[in-house]
N, C-alpha and C. Protein backbone atom coordinates (compact mmCIF):
# COMPACT_ATOMS: atom_id res chain seq x y z
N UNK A 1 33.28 -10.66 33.12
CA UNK A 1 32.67 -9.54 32.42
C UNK A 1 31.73 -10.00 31.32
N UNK A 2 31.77 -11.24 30.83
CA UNK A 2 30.27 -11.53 30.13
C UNK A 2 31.43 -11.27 29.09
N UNK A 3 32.31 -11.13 28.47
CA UNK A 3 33.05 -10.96 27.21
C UNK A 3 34.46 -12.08 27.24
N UNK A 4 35.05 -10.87 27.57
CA UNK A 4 36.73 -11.77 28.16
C UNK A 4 36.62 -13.36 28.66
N UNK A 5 35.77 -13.14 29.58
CA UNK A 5 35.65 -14.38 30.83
C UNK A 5 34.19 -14.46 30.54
N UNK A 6 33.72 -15.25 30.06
CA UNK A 6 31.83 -15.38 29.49
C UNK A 6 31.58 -16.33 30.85
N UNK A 7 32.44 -16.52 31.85
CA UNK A 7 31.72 -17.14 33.06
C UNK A 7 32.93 -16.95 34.47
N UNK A 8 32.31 -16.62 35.23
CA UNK A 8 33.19 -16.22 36.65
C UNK A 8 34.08 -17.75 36.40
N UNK A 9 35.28 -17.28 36.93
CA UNK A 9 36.72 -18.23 36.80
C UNK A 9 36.04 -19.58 38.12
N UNK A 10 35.63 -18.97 38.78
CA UNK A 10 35.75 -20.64 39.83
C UNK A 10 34.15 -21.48 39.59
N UNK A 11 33.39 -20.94 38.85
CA UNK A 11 32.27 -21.98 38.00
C UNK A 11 32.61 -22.73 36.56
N UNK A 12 33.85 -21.96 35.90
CA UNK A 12 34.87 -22.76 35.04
C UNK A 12 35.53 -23.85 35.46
N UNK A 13 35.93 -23.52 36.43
CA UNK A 13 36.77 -24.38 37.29
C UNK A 13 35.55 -25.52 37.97
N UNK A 14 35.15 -25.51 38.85
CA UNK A 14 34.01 -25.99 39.09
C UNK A 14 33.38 -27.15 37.99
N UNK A 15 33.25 -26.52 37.03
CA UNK A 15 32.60 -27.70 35.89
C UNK A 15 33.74 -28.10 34.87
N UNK A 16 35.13 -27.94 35.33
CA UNK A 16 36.16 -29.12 34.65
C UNK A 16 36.38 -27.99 33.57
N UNK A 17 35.95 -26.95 33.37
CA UNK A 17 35.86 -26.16 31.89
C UNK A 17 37.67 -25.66 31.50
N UNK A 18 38.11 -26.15 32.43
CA UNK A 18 39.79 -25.43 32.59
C UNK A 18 40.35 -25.98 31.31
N UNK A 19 41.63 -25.64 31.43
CA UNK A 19 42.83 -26.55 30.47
C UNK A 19 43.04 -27.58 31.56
N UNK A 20 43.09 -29.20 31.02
CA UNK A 20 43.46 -30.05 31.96
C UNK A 20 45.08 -30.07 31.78
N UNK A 21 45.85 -29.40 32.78
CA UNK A 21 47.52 -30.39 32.84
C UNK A 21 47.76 -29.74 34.03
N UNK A 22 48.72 -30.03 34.42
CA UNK A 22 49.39 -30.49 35.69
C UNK A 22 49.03 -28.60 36.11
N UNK A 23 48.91 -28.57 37.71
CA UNK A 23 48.38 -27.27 38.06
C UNK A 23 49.13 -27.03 39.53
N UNK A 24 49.54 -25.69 39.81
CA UNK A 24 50.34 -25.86 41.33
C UNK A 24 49.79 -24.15 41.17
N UNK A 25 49.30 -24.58 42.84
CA UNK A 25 48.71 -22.87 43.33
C UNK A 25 49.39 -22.57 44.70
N UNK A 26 49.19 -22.03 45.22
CA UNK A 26 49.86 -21.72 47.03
C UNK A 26 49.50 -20.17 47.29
N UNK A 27 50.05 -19.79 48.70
CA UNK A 27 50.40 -18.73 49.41
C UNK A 27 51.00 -18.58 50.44
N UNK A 28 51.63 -17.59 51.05
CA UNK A 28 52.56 -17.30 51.86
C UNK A 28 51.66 -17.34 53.25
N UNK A 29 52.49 -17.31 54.47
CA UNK A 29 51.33 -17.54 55.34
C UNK A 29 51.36 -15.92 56.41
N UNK A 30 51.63 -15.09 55.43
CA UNK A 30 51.45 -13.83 56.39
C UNK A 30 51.43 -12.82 54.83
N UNK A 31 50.61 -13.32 54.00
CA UNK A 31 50.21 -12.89 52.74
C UNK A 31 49.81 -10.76 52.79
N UNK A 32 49.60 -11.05 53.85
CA UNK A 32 48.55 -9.37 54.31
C UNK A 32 49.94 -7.94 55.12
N UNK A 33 50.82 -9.16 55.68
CA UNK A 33 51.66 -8.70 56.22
C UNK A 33 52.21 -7.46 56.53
N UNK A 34 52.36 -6.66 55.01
CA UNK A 34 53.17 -5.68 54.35
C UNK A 34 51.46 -4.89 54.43
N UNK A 35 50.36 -5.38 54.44
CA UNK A 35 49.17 -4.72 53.69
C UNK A 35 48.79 -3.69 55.29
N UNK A 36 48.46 -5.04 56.18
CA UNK A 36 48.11 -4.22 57.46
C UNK A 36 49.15 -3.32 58.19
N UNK A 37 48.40 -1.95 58.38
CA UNK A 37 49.52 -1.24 58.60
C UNK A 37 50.25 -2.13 60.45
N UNK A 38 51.70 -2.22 60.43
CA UNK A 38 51.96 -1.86 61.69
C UNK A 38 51.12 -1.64 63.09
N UNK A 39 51.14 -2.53 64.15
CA UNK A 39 50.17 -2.08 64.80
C UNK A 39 48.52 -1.95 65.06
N UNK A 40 48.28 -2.11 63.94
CA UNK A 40 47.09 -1.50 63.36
C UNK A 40 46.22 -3.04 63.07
N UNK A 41 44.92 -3.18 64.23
CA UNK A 41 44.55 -2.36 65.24
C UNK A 41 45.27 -2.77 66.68
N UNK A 42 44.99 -0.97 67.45
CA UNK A 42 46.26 -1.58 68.49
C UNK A 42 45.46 -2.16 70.21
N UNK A 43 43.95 -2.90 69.84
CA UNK A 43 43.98 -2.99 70.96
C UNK A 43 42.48 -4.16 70.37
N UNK A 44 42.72 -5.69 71.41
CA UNK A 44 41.68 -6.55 71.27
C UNK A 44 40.25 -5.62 70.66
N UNK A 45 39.95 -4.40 71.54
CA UNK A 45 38.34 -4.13 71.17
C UNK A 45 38.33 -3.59 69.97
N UNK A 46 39.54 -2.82 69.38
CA UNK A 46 39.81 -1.94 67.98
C UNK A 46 39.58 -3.12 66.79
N UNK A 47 40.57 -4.58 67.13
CA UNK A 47 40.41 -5.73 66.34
C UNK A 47 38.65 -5.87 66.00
N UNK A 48 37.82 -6.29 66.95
CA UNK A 48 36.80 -6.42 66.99
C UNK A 48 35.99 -5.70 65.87
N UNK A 49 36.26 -4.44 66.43
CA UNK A 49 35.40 -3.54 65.77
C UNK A 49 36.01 -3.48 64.01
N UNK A 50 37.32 -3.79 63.71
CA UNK A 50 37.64 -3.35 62.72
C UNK A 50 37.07 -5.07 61.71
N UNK A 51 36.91 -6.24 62.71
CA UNK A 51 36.50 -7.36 61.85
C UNK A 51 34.78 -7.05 61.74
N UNK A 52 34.26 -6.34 62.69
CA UNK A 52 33.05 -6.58 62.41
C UNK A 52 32.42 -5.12 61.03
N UNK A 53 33.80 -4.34 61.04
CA UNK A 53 33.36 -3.32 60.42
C UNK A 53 33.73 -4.10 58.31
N UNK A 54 34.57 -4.88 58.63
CA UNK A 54 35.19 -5.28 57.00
C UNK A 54 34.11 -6.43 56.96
N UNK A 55 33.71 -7.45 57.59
CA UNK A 55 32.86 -8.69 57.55
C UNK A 55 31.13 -8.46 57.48
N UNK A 56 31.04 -7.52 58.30
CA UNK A 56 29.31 -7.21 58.88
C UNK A 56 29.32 -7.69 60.39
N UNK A 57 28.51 -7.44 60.90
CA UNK A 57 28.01 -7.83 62.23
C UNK A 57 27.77 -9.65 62.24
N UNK A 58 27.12 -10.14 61.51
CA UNK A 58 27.00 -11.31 61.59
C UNK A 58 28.13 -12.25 61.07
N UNK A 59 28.26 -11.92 60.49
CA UNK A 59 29.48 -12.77 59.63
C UNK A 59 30.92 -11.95 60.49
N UNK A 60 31.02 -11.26 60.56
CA UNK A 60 31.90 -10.64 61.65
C UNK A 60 31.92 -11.57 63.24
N UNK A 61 31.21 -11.81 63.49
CA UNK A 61 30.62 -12.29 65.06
C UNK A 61 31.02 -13.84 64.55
N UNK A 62 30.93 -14.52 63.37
CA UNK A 62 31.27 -15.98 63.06
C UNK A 62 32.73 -15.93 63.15
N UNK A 63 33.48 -15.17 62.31
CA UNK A 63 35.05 -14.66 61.99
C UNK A 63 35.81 -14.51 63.50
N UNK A 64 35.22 -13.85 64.44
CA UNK A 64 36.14 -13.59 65.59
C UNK A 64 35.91 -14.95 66.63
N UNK A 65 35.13 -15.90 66.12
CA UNK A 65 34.69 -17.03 67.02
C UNK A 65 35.56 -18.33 66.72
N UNK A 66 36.44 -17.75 65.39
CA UNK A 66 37.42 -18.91 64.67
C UNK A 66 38.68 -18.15 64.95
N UNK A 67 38.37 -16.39 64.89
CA UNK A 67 40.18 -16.05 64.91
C UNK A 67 40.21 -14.66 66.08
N UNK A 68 39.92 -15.51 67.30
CA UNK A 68 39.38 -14.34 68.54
C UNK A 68 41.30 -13.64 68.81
N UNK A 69 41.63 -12.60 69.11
CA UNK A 69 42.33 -11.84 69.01
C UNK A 69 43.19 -12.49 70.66
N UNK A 70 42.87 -13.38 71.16
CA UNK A 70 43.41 -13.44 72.49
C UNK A 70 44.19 -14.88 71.66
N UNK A 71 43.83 -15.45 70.58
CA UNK A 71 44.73 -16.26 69.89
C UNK A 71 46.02 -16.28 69.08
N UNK A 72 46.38 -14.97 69.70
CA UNK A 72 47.56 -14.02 68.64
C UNK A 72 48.68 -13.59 69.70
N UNK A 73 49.48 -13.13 69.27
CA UNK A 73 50.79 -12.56 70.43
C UNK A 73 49.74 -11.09 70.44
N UNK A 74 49.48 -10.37 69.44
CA UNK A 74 49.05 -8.93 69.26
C UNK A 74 47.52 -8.90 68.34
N UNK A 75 46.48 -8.11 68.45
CA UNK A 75 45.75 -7.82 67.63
C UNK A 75 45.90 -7.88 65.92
N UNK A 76 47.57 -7.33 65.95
CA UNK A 76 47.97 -6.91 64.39
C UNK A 76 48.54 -8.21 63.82
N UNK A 77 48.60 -9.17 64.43
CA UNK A 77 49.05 -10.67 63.82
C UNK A 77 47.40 -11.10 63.82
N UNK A 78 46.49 -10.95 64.37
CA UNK A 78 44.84 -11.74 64.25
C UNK A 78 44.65 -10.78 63.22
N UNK A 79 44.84 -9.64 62.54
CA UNK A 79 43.76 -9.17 61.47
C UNK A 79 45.02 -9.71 60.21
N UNK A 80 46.54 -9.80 60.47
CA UNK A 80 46.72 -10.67 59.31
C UNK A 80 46.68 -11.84 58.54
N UNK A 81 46.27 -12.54 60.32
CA UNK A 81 45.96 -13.89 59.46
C UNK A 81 44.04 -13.66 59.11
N UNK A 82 43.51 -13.08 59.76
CA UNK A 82 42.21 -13.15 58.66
C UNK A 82 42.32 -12.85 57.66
N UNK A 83 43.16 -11.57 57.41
CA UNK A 83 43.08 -10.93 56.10
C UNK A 83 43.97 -12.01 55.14
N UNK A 84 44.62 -12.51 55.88
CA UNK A 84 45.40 -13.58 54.82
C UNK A 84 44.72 -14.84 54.58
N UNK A 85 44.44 -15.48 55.76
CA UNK A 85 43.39 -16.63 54.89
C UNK A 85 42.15 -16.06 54.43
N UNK A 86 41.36 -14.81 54.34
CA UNK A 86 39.85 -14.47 54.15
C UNK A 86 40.78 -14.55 52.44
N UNK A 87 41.59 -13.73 51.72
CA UNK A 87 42.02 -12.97 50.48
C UNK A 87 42.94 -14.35 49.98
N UNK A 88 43.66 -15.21 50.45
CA UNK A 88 45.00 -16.13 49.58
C UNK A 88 44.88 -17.16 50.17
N UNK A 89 44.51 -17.65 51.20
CA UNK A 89 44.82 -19.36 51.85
C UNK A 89 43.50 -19.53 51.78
N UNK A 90 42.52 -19.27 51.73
CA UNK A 90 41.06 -19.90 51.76
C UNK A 90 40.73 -20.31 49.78
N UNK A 91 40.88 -18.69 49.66
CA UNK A 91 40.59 -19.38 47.49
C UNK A 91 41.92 -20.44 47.42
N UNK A 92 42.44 -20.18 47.76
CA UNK A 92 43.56 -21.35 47.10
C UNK A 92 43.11 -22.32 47.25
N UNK A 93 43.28 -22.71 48.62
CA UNK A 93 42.91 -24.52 49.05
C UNK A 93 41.63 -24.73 48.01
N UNK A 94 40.61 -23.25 47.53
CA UNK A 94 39.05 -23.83 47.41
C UNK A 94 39.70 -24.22 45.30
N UNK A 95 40.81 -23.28 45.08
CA UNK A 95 40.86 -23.60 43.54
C UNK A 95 41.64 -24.59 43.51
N UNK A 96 42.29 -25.01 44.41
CA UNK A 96 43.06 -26.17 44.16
C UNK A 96 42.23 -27.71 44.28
N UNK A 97 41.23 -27.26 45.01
CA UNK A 97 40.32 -28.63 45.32
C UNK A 97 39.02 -28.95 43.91
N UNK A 98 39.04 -27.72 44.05
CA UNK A 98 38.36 -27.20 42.66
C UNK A 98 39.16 -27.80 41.32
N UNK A 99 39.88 -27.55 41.32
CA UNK A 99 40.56 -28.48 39.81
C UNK A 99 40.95 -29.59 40.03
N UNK A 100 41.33 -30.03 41.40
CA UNK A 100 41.76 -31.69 41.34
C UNK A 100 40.50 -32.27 40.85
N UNK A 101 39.44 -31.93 41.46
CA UNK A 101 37.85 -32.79 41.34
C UNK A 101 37.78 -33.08 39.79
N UNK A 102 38.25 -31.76 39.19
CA UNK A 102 37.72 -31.60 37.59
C UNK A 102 38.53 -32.51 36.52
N UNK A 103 39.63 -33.24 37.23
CA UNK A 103 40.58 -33.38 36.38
C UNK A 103 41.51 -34.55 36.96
N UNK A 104 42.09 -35.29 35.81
CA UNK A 104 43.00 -36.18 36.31
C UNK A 104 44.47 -36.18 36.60
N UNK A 105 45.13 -34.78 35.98
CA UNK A 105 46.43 -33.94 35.77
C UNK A 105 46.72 -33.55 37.72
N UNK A 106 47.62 -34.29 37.80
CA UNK A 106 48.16 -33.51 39.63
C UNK A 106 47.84 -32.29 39.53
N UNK A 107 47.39 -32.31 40.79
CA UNK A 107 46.90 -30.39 41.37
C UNK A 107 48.86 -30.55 42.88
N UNK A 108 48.91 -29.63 42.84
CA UNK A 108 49.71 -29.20 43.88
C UNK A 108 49.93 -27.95 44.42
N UNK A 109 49.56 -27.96 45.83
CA UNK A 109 49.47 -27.10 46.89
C UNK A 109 50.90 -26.35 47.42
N UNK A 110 51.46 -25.35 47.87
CA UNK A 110 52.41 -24.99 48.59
C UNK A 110 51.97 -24.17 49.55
N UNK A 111 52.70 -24.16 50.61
CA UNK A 111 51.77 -23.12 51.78
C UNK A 111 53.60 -22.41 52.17
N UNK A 112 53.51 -21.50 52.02
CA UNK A 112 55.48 -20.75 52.37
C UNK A 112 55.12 -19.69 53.60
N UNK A 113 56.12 -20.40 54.56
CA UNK A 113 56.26 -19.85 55.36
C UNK A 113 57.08 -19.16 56.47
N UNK A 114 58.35 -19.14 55.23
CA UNK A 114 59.53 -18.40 55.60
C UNK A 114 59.67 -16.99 56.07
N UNK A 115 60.54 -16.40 57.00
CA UNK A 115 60.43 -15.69 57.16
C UNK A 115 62.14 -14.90 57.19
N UNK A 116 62.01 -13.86 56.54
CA UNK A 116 63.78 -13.58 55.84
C UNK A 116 64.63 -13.40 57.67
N UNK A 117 65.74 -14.20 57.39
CA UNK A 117 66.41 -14.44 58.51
C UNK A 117 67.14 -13.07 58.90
N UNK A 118 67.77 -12.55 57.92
CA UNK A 118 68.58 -11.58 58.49
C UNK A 118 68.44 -10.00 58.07
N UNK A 119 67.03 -9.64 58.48
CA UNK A 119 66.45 -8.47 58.91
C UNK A 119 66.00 -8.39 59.79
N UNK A 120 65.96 -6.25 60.09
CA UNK A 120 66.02 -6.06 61.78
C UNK A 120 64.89 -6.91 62.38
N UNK A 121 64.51 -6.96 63.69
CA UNK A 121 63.52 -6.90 64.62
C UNK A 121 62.04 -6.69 63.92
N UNK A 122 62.12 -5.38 63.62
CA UNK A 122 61.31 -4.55 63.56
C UNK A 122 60.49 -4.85 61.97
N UNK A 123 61.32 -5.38 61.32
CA UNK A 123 60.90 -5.97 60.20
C UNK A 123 60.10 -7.73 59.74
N UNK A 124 60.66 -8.21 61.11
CA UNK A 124 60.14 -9.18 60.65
C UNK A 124 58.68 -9.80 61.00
N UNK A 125 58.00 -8.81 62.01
CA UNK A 125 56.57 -8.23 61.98
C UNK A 125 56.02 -8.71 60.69
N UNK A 126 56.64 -8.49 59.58
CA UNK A 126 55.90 -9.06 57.73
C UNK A 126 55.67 -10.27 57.56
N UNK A 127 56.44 -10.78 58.49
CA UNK A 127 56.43 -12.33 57.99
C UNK A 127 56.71 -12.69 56.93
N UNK A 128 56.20 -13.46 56.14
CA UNK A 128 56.02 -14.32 55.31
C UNK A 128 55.16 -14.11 54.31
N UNK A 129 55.53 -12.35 53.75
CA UNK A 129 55.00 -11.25 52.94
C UNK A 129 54.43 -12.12 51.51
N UNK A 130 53.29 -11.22 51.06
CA UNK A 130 52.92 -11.49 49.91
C UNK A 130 53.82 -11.41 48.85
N UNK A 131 54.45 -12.18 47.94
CA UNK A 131 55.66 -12.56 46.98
C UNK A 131 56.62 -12.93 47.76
N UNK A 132 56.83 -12.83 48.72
CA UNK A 132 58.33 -13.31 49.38
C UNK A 132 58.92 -14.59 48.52
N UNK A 133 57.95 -15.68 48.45
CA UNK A 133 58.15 -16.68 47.86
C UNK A 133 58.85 -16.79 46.51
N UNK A 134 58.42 -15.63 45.73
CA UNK A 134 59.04 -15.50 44.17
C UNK A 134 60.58 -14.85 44.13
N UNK A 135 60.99 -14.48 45.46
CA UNK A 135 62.61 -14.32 45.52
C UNK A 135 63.17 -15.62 45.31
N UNK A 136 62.43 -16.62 46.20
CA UNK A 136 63.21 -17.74 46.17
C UNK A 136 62.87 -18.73 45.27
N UNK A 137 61.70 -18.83 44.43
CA UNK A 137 61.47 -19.58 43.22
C UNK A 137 62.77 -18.81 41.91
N UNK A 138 62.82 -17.64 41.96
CA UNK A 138 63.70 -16.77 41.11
C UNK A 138 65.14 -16.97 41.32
N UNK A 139 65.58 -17.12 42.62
CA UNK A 139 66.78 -16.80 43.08
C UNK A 139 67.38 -15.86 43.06
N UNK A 140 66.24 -14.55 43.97
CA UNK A 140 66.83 -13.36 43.45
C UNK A 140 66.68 -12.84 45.17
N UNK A 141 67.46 -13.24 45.79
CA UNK A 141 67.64 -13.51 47.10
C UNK A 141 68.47 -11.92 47.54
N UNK A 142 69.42 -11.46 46.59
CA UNK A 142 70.36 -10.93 47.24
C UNK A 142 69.72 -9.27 46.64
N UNK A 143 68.26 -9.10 46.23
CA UNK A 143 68.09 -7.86 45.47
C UNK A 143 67.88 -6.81 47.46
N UNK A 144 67.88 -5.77 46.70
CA UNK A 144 67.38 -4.41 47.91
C UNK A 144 69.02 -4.81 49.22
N UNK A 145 70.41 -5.22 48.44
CA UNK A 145 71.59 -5.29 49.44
C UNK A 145 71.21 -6.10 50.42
N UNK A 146 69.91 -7.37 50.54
CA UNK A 146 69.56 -8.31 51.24
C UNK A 146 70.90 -9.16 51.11
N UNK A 147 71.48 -9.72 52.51
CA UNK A 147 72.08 -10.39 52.80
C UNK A 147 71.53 -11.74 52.82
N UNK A 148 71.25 -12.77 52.04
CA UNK A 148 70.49 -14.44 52.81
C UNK A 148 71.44 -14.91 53.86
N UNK A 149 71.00 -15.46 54.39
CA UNK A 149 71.51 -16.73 55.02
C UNK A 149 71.83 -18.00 54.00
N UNK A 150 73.01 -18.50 54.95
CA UNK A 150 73.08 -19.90 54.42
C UNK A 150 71.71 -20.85 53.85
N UNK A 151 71.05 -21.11 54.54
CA UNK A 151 70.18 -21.78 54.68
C UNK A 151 68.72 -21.66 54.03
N UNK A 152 69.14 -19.87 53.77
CA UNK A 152 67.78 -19.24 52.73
C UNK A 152 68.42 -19.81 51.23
N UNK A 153 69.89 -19.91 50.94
CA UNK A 153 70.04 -19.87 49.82
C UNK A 153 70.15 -21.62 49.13
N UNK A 154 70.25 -22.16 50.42
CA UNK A 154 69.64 -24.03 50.17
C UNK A 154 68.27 -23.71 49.95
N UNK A 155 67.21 -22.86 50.29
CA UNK A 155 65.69 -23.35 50.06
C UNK A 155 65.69 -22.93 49.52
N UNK A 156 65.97 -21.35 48.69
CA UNK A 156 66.08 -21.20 47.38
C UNK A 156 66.26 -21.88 46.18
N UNK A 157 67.26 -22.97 46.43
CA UNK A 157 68.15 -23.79 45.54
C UNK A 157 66.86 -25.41 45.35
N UNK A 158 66.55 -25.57 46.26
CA UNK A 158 65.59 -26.11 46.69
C UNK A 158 63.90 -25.89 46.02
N UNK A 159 63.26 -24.67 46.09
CA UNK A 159 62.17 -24.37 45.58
C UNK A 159 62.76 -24.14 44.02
N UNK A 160 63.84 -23.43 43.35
CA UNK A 160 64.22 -23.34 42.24
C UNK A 160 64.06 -24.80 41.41
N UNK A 161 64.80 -26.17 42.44
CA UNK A 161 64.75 -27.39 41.34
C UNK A 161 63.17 -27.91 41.17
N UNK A 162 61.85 -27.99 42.26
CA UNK A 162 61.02 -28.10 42.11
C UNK A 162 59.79 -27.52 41.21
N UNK A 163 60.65 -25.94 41.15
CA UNK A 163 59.73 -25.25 39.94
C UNK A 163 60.22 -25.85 38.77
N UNK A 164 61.46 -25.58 38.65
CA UNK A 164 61.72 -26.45 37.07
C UNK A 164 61.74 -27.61 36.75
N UNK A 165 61.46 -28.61 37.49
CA UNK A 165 61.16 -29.43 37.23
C UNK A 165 59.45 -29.90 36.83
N UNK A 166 58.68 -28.64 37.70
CA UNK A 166 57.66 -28.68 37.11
C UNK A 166 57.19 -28.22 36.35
N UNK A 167 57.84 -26.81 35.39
CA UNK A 167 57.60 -26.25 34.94
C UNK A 167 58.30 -27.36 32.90
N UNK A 168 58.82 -27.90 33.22
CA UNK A 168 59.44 -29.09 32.30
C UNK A 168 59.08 -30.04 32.54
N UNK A 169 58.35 -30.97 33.31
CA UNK A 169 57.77 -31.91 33.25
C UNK A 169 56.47 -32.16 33.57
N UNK A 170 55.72 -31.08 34.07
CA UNK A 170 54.64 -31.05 34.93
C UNK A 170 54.56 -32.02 36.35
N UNK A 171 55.86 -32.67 36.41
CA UNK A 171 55.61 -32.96 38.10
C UNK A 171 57.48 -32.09 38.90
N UNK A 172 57.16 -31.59 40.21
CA UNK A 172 58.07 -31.01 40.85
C UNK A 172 58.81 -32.05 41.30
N UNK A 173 58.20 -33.09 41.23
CA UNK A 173 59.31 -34.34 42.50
C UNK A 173 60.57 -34.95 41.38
N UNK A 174 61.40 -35.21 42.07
CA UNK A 174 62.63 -35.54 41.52
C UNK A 174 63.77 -35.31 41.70
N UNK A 175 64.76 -35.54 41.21
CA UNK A 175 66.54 -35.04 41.69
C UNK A 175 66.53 -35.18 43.21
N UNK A 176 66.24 -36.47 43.51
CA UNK A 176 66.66 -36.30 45.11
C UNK A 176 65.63 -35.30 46.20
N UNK A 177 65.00 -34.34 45.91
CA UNK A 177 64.16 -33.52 46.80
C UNK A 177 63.16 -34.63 47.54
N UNK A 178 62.73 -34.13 48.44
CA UNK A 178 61.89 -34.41 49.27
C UNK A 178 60.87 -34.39 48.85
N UNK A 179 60.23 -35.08 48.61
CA UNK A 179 58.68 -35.66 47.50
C UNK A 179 57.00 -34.70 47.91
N UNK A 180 57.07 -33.99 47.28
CA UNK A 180 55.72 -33.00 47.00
C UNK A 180 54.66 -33.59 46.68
N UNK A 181 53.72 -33.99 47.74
CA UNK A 181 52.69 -34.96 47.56
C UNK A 181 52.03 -34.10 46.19
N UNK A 182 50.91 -34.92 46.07
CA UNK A 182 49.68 -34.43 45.03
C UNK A 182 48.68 -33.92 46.24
């Protein structure tokens, strides 16, 4: 806005202008999940039309040549992963590459791609929903009478020691975990 922010956030970033210390970004990999309705669109030519109607014709026609709808179980899994890498997996990777360049402080990436074990069928269409991830950085696994699994509540236990450890030391690796590159 020329006040608040006297320069768009990723030309800050871009020219090192950040706070330099330790930095961790990510996203879920069905980020859109919850966004696109169900279904929606319910047929290869509807996909088409609905990428070339959000993209443009040209840039639309580039988009379906990287994420053609016959690369999906359904139409409604190809417009979430565009909509999910076009909106959260594309800026990420670009701000995360973006501040390593600027800086000598570890950058670190997460890409989550869990998907909650013990809900219906019909639910797990969401995937790997936008915040899903902050149940299990939180450990707040058991909110809305969610049952976890065994095994949700190890990666819980799991993403919990890596946040605090980075959030107190600025690096996640340690206590035995499985080592979180840079």
């Amino acid at each position: 806005d020329g006040w608040v922010l006297p320069v768009a956030p990723m030309a800050l970033l871009r020219a090192g202008m950040q706070h330099h210390v330790p930095f961790v970004i990510g996203s879920n990999a069905e980020e859109t999940g919850q966004a696109v309705p169900v279904g929606s669109p319910p047929t290869a030519m509807g996909y088409e039309t609905a990428i070339r109607t959000l993209f443009g014709k040209a840039l639309g026609d580039a988009v379906l040549a990287v994420y053609p709808a016959s690369d999906y179980p359904t139409p409604h899994l190809a417009m979430v992963r565009v909509t999910t890498d076009a909106r959260f997996v594309c800026p990420s990777r670009q701000i995360a590459r973006a501040v390593a360049s600027t800086q000598s402080e570890h950058v670190y990436r997460y890409f989550f791609k869990h998907t909650l074990d013990n809900v219906p069928p019909m639910l797990k269409v969401y995937g790997s929903f936008h915040g899903l991830e902050l149940a299990f950085v939180f450990g707040h696994l058991g909110g809305n009478a969610y049952m976890p699994s065994d095994g949700e509540k190890a990666l819980s236990a799991s993403m919990m020691g890596y946040w605090s450890r980075f959030g107190s030391t600025g690096d996640p690796n340690g206590g035995g975990a499985t080592m979180w590159p840079v």
